[in-house]
Protein backbone atom coordinates (compact mmCIF):
# COMPACT_ATOMS: atom_id res chain seq x y z
CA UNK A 1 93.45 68.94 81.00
CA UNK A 2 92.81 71.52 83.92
CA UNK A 3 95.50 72.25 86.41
CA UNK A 4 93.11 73.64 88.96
CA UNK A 5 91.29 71.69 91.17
CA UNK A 6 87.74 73.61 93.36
CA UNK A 7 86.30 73.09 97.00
CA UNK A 8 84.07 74.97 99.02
CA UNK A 9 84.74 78.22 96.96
CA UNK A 10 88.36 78.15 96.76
CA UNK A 11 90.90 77.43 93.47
CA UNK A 12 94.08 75.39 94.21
CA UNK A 13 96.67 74.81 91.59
CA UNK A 14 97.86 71.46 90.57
CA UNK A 15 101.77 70.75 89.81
CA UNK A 16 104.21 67.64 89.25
CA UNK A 17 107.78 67.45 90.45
CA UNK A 18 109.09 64.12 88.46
CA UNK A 19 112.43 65.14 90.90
CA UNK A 20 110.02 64.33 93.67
CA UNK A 21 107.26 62.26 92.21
CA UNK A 22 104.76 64.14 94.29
CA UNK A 23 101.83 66.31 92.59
CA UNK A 24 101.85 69.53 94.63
CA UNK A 25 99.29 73.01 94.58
CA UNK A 26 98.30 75.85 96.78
CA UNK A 27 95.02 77.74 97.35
CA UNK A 28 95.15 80.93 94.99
CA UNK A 29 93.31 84.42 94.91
CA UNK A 30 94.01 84.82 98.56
CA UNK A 31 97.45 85.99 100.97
CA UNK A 32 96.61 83.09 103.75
CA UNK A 33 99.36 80.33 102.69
CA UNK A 34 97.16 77.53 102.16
CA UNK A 35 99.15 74.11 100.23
CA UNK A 36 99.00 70.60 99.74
CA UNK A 37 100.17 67.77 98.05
CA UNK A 38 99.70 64.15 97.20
CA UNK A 39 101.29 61.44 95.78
CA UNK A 40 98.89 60.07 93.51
CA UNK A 41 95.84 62.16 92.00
CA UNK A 42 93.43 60.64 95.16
CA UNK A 43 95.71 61.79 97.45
CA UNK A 44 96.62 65.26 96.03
CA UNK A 45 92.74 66.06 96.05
CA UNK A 46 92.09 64.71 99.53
CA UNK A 47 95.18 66.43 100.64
CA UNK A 48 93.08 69.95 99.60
CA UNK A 49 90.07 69.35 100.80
CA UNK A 50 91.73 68.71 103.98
CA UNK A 51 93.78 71.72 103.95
CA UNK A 52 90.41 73.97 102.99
CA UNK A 53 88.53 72.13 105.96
CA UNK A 54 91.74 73.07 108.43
CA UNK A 55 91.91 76.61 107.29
CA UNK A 56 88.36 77.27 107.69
CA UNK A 57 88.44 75.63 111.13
CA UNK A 58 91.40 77.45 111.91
CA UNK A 59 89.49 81.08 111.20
CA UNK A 60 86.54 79.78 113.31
CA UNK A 61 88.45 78.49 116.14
CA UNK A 62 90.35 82.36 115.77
CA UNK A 63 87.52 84.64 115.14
CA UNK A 64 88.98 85.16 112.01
CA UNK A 65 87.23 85.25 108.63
CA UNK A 66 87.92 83.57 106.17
CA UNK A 67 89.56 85.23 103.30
CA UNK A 68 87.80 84.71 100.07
CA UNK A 69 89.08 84.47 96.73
CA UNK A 70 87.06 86.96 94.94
CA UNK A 71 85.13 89.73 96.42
CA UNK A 72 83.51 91.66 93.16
CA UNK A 73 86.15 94.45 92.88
CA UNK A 74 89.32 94.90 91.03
CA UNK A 75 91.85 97.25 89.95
CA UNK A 76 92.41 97.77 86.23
CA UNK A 77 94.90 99.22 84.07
CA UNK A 78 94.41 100.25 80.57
CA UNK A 79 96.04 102.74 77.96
CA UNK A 80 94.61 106.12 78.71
CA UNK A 81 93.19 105.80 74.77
CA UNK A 82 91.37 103.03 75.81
CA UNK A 83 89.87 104.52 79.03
CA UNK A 84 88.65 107.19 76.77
CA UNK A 85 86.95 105.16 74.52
CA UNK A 86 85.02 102.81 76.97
CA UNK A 87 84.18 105.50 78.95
CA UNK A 88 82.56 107.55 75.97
CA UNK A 89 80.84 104.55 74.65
CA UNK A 90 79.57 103.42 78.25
CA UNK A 91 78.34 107.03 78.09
CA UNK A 92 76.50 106.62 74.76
CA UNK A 93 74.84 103.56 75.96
CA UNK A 94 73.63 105.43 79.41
CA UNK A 95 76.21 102.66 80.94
CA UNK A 96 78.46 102.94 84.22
CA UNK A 97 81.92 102.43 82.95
CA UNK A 98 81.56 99.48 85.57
CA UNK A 99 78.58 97.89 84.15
CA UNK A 100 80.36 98.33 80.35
CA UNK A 101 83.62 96.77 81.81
CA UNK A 102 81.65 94.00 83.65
CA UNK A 103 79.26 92.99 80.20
CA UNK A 104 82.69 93.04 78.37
CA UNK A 105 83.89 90.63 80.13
CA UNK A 106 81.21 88.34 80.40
CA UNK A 107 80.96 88.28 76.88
CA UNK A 108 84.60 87.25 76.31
CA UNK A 109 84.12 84.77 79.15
CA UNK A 110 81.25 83.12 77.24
CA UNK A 111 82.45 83.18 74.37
CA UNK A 112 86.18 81.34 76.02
CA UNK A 113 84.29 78.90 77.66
CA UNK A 114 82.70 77.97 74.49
CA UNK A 115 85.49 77.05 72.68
């Protein structure tokens, strides 16, 4: 079972509140507020799409662009030991410490996905 739910690009989350008997989510990766929420699964994903298709009319209608989820860059933090290490074996393998960092993690994302 996934509790994320994709349109156009962007990631929403998908809750339950048995209080309220109303599945609920918001848009994540980005600092616009974007939520919905539905009372049955039909609703709840209509609901989104909706909410996508306002905020992206909303940005045209403002001259404002649409923020998007993820851009390509991002800040890690490792132990220093670590750094070392990846940095001196990107070196060894006439890597960028980028290009190491970015083949490491497509190889633990392939190898997720295929479990």
């Amino acid at each position: 079972m996934k509790n994320i739910i994709s349109y156009k690009d962007y990631t929403g989350t998908v809750n339950f509140s048995e209080e309220d008997m109303v599945f609920y989510g918001k848009v994540v990766g980005i600092t616009d507020s974007i939520s919905f929420e539905g009372d049955t699964v039909e609703s709840l994903v209509e609901d989104f799409h909706d909410a996508v298709d306002e905020y992206l009319e909303f940005c045209r209608e403002n001259g404002k662009e649409p923020q998007q989820q993820y851009k390509g860059s991002f800040n890690v933090r490792i132990a220093p030991e670590l750094h070392r290490k990846a940095s001196l074996d990107a070196m060894a393998k006439h890597m960028s410490l980028n290009s190491y960092v970015e083949e490491a993690i497509k190889m633990r994302v392939a190898n997720d996905a295929a479990l």
